[in-house]
C-alpha atoms as a PDB file:
ATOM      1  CA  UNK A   1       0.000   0.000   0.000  1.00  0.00           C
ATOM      2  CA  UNK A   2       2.400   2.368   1.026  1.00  0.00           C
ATOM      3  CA  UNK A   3       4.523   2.958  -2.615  1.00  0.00           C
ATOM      4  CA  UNK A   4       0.707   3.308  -4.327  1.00  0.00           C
ATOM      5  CA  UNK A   5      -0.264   6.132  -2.052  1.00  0.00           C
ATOM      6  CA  UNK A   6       3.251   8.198  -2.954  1.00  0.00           C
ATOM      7  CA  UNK A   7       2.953   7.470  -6.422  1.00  0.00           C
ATOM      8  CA  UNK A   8      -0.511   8.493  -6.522  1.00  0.00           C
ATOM      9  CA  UNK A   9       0.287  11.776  -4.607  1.00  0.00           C
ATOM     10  CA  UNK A  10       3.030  12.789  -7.500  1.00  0.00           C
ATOM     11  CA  UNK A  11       0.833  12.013 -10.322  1.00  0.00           C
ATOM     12  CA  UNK A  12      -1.983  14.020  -8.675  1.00  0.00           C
ATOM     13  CA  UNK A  13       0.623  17.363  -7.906  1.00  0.00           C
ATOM     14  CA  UNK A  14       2.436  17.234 -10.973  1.00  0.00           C
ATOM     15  CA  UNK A  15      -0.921  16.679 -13.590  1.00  0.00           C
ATOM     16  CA  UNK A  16      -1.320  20.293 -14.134  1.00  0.00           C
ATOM     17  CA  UNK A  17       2.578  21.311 -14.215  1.00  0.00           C
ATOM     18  CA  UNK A  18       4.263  22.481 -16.959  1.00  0.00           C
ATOM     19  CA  UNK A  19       5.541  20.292 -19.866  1.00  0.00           C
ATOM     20  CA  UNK A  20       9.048  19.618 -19.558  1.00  0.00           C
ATOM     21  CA  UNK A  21      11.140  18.488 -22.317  1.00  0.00           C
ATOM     22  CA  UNK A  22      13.723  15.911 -22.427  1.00  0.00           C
ATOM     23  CA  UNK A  23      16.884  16.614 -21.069  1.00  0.00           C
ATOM     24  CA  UNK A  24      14.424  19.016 -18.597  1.00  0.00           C
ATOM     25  CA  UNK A  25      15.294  19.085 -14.471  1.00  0.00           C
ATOM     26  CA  UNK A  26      12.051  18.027 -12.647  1.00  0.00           C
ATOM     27  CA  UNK A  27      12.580  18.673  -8.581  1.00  0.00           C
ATOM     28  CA  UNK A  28      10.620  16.817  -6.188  1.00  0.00           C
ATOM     29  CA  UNK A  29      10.561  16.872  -2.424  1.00  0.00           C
ATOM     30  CA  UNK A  30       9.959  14.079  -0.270  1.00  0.00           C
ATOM     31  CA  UNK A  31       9.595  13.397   3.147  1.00  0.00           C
ATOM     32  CA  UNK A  32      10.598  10.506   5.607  1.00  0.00           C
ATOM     33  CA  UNK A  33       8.105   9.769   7.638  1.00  0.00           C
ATOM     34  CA  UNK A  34       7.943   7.634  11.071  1.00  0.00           C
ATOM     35  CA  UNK A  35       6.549   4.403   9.244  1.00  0.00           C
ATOM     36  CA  UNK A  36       9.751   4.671   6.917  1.00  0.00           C
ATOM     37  CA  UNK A  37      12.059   3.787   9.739  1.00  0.00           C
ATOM     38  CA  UNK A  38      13.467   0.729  10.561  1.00  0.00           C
ATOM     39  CA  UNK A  39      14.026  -0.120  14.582  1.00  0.00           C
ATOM     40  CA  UNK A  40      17.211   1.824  14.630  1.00  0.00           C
ATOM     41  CA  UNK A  41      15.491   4.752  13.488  1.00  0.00           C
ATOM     42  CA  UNK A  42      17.387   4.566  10.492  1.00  0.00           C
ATOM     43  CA  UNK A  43      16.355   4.709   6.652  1.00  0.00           C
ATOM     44  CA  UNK A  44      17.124   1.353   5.027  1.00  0.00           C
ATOM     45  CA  UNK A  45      18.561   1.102   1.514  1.00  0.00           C
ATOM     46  CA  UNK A  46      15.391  -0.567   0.063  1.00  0.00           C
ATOM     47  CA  UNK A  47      12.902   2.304   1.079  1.00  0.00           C
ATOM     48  CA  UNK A  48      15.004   4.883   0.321  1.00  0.00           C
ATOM     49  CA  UNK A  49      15.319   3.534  -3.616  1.00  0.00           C
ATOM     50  CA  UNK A  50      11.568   3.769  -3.393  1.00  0.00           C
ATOM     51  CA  UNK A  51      11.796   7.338  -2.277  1.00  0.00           C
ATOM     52  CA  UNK A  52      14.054   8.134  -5.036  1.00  0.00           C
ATOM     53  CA  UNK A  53      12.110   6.206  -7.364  1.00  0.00           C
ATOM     54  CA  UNK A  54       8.917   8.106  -6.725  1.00  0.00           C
ATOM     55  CA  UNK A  55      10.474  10.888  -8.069  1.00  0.00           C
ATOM     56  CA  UNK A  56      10.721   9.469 -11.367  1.00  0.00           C
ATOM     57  CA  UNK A  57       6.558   9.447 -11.178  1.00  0.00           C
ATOM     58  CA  UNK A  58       6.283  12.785 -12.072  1.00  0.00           C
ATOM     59  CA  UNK A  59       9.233  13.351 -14.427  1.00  0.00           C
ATOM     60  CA  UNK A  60       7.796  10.553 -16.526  1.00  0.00           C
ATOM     61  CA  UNK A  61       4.537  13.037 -16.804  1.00  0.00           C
ATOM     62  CA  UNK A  62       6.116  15.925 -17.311  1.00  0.00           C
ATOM     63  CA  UNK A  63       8.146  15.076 -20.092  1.00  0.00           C
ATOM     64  CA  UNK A  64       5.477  12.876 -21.591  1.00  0.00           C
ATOM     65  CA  UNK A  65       6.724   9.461 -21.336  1.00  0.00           C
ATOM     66  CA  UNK A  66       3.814   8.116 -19.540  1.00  0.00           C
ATOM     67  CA  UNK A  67       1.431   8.992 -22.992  1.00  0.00           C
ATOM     68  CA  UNK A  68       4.217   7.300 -24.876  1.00  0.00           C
ATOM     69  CA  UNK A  69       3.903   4.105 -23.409  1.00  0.00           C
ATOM     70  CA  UNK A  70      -0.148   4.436 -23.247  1.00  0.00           C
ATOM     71  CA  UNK A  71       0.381   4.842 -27.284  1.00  0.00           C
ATOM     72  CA  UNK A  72       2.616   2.469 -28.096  1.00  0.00           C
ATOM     73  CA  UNK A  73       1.412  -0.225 -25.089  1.00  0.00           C
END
């Protein structure tokens, strides 16, 4: 559940942002909450690639990638 919600929350923000084009920056801001600590309060390695990775949700939009792969399936 919790990687759906994220990516759900950056498609939703970035819907209505401008177009970017290819080689465009897209900045995203993310934050680490409670749930995404292990027992040593600590960020593990596998959660934070999903933080990083949730980033590429709205880059893909921006720059029109995600319409690409609807097109061409």
């Amino acid at each position: 559940m919790y990687p759906f919600l994220r990516m759900a929350k950056e498609l939703i923000k970035n819907r209505n942002a401008p177009k970017l084009p290819v080689d465009g920056v897209h900045v995203s801001h993310h934050i680490c909450w409670p749930w995404d600590l292990d027992v040593f309060a600590e960020l593990n390695n596998g959660r934070t690639l999903s933080l990083f990775d949730s980033g590429r949700y709205g880059l893909a939009q921006r720059t029109g990638l995600n319409d690409t792969l609807r097109k061409h399936k």
